[in-house]
Protein backbone atom coordinates (compact mmCIF):
# COMPACT_ATOMS: atom_id res chain seq x y z
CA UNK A 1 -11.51 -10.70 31.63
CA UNK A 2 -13.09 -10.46 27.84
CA UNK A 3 -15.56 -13.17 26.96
CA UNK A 4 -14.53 -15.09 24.03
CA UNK A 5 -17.64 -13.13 22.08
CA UNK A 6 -15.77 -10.24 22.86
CA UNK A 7 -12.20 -11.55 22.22
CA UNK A 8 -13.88 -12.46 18.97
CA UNK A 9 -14.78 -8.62 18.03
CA UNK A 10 -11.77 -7.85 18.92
CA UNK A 11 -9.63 -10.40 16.21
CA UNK A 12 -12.24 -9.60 13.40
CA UNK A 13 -12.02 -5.60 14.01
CA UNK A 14 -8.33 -6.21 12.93
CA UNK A 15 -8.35 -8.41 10.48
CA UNK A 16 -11.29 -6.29 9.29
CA UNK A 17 -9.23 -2.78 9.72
CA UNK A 18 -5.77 -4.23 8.05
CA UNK A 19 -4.84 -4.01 4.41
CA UNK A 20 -4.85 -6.62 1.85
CA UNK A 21 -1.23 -8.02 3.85
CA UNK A 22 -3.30 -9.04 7.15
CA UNK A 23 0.63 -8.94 8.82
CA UNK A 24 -0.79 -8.25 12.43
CA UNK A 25 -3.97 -11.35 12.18
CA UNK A 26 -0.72 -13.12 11.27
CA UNK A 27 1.36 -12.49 14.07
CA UNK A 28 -1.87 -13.22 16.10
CA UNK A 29 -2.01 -16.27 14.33
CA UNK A 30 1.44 -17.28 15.15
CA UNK A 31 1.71 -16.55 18.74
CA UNK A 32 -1.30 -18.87 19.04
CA UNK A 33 0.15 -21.41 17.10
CA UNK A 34 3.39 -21.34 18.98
CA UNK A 35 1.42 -21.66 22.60
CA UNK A 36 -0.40 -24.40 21.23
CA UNK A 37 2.86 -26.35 20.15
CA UNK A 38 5.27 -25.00 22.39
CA UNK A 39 5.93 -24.35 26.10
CA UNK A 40 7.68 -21.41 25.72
CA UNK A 41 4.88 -19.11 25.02
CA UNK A 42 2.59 -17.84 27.57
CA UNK A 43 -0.22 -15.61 26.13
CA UNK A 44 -0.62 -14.28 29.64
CA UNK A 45 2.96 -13.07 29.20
CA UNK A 46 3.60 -10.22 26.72
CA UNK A 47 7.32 -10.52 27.31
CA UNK A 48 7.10 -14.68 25.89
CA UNK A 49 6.52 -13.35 22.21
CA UNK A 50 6.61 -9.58 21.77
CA UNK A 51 9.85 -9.53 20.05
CA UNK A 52 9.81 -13.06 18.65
CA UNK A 53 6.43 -12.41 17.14
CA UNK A 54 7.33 -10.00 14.52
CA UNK A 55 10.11 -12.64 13.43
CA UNK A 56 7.75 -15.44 12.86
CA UNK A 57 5.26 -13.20 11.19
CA UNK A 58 8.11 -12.14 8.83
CA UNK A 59 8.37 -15.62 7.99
CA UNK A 60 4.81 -16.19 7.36
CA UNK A 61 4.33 -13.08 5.22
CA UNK A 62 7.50 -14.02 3.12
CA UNK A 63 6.41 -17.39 2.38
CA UNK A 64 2.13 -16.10 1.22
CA UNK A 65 3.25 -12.82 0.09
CA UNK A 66 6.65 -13.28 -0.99
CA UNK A 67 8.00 -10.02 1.02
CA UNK A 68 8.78 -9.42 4.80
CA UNK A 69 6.72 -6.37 6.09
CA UNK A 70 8.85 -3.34 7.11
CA UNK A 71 6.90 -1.74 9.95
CA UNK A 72 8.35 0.52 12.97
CA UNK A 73 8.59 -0.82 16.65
CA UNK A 74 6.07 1.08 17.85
CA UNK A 75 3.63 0.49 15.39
CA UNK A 76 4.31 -3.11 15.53
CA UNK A 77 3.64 -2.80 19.39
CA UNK A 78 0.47 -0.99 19.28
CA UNK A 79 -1.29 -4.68 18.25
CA UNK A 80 -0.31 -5.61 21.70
CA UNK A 81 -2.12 -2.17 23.37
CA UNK A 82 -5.15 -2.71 25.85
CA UNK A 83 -7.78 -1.93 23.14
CA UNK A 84 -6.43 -4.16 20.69
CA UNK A 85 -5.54 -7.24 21.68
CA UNK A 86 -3.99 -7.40 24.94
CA UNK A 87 -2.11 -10.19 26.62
CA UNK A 88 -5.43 -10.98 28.26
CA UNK A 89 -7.83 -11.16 25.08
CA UNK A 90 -4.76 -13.11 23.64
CA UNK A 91 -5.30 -16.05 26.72
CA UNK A 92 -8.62 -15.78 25.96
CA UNK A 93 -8.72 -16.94 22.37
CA UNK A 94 -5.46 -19.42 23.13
CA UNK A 95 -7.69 -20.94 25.90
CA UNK A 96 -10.44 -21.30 22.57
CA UNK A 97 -7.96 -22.29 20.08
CA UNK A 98 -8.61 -26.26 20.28
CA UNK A 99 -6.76 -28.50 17.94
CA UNK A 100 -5.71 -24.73 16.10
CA UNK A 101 -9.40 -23.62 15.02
CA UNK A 102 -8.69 -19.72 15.67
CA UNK A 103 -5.26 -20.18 13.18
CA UNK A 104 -7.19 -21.93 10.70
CA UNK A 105 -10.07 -19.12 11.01
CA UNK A 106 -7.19 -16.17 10.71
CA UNK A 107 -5.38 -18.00 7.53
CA UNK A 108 -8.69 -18.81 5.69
CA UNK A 109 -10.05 -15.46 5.70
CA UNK A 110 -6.22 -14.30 4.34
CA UNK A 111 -6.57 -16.98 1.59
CA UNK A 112 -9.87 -15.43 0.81
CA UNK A 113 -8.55 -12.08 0.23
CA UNK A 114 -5.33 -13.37 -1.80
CA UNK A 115 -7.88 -15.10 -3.50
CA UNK A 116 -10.03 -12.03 -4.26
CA UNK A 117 -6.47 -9.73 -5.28
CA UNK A 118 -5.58 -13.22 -7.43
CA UNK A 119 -8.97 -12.87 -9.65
CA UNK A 120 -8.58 -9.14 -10.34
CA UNK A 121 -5.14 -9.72 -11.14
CA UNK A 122 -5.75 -12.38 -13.61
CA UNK A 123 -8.90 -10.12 -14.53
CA UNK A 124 -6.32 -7.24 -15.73
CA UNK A 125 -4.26 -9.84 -17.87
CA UNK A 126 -7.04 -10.68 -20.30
CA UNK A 127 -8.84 -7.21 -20.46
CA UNK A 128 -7.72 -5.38 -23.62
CA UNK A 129 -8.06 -1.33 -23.33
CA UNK A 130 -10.90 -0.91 -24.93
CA UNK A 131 -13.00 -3.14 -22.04
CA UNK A 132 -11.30 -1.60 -19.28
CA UNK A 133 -13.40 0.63 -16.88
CA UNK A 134 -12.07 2.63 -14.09
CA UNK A 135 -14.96 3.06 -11.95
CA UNK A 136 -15.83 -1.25 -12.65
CA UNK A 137 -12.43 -1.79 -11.58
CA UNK A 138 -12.63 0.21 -8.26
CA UNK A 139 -15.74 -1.24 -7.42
CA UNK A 140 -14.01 -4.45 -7.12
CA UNK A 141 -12.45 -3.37 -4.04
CA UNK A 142 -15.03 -1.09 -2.82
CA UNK A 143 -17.46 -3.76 -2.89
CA UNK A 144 -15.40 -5.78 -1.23
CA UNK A 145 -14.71 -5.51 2.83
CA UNK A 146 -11.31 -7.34 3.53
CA UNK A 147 -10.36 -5.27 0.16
CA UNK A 148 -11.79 -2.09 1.23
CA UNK A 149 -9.11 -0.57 3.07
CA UNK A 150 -6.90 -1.12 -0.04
CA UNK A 151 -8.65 1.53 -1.98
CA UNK A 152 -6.53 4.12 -1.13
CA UNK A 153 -3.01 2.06 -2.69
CA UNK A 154 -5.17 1.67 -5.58
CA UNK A 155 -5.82 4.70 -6.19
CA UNK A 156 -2.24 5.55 -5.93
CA UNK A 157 -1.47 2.73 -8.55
CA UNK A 158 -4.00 3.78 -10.86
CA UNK A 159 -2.95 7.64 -10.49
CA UNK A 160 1.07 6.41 -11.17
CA UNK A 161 0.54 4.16 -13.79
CA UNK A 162 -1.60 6.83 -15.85
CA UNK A 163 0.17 9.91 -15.10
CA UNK A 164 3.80 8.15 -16.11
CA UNK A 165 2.85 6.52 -19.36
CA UNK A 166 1.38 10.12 -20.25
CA UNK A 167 4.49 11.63 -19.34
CA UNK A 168 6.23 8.92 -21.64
CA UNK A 169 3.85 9.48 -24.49
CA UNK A 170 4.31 13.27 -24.72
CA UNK A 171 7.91 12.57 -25.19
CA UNK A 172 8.38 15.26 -22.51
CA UNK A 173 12.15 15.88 -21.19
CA UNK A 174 14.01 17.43 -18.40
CA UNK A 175 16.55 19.50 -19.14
CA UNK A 176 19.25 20.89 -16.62
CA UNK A 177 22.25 23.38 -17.45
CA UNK A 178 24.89 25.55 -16.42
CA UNK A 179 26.21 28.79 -17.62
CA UNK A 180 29.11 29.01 -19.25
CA UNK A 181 30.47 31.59 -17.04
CA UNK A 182 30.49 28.72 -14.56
CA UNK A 183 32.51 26.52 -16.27
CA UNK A 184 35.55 27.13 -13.84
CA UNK A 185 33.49 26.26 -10.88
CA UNK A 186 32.29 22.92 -12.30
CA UNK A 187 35.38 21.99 -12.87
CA UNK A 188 36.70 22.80 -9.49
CA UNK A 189 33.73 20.98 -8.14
CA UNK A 190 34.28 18.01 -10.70
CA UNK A 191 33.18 15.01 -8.42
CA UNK A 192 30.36 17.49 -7.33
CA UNK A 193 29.05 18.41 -10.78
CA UNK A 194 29.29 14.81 -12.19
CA UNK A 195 27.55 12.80 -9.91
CA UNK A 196 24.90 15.06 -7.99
CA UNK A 197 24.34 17.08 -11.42
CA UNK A 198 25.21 14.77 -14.20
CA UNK A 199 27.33 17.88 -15.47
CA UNK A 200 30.90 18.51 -16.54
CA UNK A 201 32.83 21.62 -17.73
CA UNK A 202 32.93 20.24 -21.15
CA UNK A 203 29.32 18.85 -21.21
CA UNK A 204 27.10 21.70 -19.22
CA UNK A 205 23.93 20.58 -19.71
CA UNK A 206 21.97 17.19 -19.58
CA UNK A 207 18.25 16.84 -20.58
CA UNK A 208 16.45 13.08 -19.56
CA UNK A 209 12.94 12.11 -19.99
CA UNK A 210 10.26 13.13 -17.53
CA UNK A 211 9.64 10.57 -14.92
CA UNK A 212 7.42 9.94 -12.09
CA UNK A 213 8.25 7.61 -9.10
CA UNK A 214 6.44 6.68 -5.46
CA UNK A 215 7.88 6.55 -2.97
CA UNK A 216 7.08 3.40 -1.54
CA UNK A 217 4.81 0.69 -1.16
CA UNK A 218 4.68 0.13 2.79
CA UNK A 219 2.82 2.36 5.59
CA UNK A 220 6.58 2.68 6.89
CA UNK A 221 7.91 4.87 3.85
CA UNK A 222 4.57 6.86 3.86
CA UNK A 223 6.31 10.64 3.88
CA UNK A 224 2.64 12.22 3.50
CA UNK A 225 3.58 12.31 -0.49
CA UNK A 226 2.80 9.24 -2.68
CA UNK A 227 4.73 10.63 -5.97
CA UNK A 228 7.47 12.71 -7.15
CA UNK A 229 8.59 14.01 -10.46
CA UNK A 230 12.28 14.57 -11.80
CA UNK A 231 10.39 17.44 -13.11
CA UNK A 232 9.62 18.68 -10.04
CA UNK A 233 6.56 18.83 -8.47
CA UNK A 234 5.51 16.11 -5.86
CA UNK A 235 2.04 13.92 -5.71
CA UNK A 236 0.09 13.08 -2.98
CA UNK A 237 -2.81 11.07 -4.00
CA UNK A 238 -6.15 11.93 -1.67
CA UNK A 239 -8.33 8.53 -1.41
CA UNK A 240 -9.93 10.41 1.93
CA UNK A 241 -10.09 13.87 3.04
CA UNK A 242 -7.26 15.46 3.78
CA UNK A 243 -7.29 16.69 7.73
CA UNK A 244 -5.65 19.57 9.65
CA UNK A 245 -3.08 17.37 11.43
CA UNK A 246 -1.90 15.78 8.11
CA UNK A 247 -1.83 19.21 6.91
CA UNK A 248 0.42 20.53 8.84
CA UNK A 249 2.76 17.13 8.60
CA UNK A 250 2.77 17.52 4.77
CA UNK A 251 4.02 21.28 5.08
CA UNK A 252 6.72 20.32 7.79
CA UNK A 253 7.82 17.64 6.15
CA UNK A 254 7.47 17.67 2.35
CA UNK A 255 10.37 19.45 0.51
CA UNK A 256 8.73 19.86 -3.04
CA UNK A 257 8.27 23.76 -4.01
CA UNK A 258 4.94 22.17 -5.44
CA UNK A 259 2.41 20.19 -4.60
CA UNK A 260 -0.48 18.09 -6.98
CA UNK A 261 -2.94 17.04 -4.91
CA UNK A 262 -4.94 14.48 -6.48
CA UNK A 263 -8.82 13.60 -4.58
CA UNK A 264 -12.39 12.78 -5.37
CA UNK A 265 -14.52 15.90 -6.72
CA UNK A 266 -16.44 16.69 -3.72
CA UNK A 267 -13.63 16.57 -1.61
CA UNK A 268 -11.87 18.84 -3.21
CA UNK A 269 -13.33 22.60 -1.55
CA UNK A 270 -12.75 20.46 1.66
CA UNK A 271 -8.86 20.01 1.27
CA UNK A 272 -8.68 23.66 -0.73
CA UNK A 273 -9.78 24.98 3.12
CA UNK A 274 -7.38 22.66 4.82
CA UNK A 275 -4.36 23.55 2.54
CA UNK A 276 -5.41 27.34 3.06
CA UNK A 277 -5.76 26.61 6.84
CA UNK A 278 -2.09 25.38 6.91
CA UNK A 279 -0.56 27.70 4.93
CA UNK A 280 0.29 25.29 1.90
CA UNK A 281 -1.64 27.17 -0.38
CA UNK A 282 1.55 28.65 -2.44
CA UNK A 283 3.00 24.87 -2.99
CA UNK A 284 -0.18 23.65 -4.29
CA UNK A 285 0.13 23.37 -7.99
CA UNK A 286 -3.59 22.03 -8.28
CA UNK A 287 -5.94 19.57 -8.07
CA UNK A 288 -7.13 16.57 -10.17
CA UNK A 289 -10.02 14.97 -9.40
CA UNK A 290 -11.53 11.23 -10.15
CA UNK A 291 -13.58 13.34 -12.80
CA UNK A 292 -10.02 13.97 -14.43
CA UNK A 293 -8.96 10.37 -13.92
CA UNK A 294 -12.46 9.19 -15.07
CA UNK A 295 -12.39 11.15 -18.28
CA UNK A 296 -8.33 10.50 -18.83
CA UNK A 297 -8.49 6.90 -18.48
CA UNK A 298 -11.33 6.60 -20.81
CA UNK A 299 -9.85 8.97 -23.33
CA UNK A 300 -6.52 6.43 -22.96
CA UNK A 301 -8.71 3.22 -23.62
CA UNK A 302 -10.52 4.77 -26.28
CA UNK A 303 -8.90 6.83 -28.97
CA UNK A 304 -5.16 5.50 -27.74
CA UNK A 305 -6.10 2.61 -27.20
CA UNK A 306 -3.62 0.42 -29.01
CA UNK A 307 -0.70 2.74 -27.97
CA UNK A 308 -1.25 4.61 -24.39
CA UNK A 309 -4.23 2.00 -23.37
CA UNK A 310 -1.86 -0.85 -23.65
CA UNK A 311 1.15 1.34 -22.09
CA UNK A 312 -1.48 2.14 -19.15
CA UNK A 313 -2.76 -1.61 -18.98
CA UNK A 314 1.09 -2.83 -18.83
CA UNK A 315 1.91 -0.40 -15.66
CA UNK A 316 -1.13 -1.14 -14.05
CA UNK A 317 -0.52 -4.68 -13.69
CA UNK A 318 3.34 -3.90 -12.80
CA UNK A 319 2.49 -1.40 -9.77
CA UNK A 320 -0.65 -4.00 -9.03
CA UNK A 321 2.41 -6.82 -8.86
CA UNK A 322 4.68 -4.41 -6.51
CA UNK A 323 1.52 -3.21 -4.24
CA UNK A 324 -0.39 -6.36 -3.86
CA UNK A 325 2.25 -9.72 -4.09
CA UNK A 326 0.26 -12.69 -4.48
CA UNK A 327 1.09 -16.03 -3.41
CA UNK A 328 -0.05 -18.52 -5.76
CA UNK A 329 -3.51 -20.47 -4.44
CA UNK A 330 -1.31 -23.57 -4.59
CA UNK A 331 1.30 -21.77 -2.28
CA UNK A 332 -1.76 -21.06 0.44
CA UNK A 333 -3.18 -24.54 -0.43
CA UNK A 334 0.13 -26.16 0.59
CA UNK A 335 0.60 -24.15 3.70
CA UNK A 336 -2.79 -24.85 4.98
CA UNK A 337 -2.94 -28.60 5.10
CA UNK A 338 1.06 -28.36 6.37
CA UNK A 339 -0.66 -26.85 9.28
CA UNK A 340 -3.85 -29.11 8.95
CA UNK A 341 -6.29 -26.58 8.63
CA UNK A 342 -9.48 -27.07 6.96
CA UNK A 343 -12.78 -24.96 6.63
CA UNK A 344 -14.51 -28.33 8.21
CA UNK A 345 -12.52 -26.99 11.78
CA UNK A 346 -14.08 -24.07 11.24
CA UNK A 347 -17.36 -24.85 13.51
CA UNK A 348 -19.76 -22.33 15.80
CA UNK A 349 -18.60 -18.90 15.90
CA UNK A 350 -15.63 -19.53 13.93
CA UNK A 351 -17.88 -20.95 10.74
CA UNK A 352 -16.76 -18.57 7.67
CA UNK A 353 -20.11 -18.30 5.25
CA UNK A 354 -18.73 -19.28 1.03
């Protein structure tokens, strides 16, 4: 059986491993919480909250976050595996969890990260273009460790909300036809031609401005591409090296004649081998590095500053809304002392430094 030292290590190598959402510390949280108050769990017994658990961490993550998480079975199991937190490192910490110290310990460190996301978000109302800094702004999250894992949705944020205001700016359109000579075809095909293609056989062409949309803002709609373009090529945004196995996934499973791979500078000959390894080279389109995105975003702040810098500045803080919801402090507050949690609980190994 796993000291409570090691039970510890065990709870703060996932809260310290999840994203900025914390859902699986939750559902930790909650399946203490519910042996504490309730008879019907037994920590000792997987099959006592296995299921249930994911319901009342849906609940929890509605309420701080304002959205339910949308995570596979499997994945949600794997919390539950023997070198995560196994029914038996679970008794352990329910056997510590006097008067609800290990809950209170969970929630405050997740009010310390919404508080964290909170500041930067308020940070990005009041910062006109011309004080905006890429590399300051990534920092804040780099420098941070319960933020750090979030780099990588940043990164796809900051990559979105440039590359679609640009794509706005230029006034740039997508335009898709058919030839005359097809005329009797689209109209034999009427229902066809009108909704898939936006066509009929007395208007044969269509043009629309060029867009850019992700795909998604949960692990469970990661299809190895972050982006795509109704102008056709696909995105997938490179926070970390690109590996063999993901490689291969991204050839298999990614549709997109081309790709844009977008990645830090010196990772860049690193993925070029990969992609050549895999036999992606002919879909990649090419790269763009955080020199690029450097250089762009400053060139946006700068001379455009009161037309694309704003433009930028307005997405940003959308796609920051949509990839990090924040509760409001008050929202946490409340929750905390419904639960009567406070930091003075928070005693011995489960002290949190300010």
């Amino acid at each position: 059986m796993a000291t409570l030292n090691e039970a510890k290590e065990r709870l703060d190598k996932l809260i310290n491993k999840a994203r900025h959402r914390l859902y699986k510390p939750i559902q930790i949280a909650e399946i203490l919480y519910r042996a504490r108050t309730s008879s019907n769990v037994d920590t000792s017994n997987l099959e006592t909250y296995r299921r249930i658990s994911n319901t009342w961490k849906s609940d929890i993550a509605l309420r701080l976050f304002g959205r339910r998480p949308s995570l596979n079975s499997r994945y949600e199991d794997q919390l539950f595996d023997d070198e995560v937190i196994p029914p038996q490192t679970l008794n352990v910490l329910a056997q510590a969890n006097q008067g609800g110290i290990i809950e209170a310990y969970i929630y405050y460190r997740i009010g310390g990260t919404q508080l964290l996301l909170e500041k930067i978000r308020s940070g990005l109302d009041i910062t006109k273009p011309s004080a905006f800094d890429l590399e300051s702004f990534l920092k804040k999250f780099e420098g941070e460790n319960s933020l750090r894992r979030s780099v990588d949705k940043v990164y796809e944020i900051l990559v979105y909300a440039l590359f679609d205001v640009l794509a706005n700016h230029l006034g740039a359109t997508v335009t898709l036809s058919v030839s005359k000579d097809k005329r009797e075809i689209v109209k034999d095909f009427g229902k066809f031609t009108t909704i898939v293609l936006g066509i009929d056989s007395v208007r044969l062409s269509i043009s629309q401005p060029a867009r850019l949309f992700r795909l998604g803002v949960t692990n469970a709609a990661d299809a190895r591409i972050d982006m795509w373009a109704n102008f056709g090529p696909a995105v997938q945004v490179k926070h970390i090296t690109l590996d063999v196995e993901e490689g291969k996934r991204i050839t298999e499973e990614v549709m997109a004649d081309k790709i844009i791979i977008v990645c830090k500078h010196a990772e860049q000959k690193v993925i070029e081998n990969i992609v050549n390894q895999v036999g992606l080279k002919e879909k990649i389109r090419g790269f763009i590095t955080e020199k690029d995105l450097v250089s762009w975003y400053k060139l946006s702040m700068a001379k455009y500053a009161d037309s694309i810098g704003k433009d930028v500045l307005r997405a940003l803080s959308h796609e920051f809304d949509v990839e990090f919801p924040l509760a409001k402090s008050s929202e946490i507050e409340k929750f905390l002392k419904e639960r009567g949690y406070s930091r003075k609980m928070l005693q011995g190994i489960w002290m949190l430094s300010d």
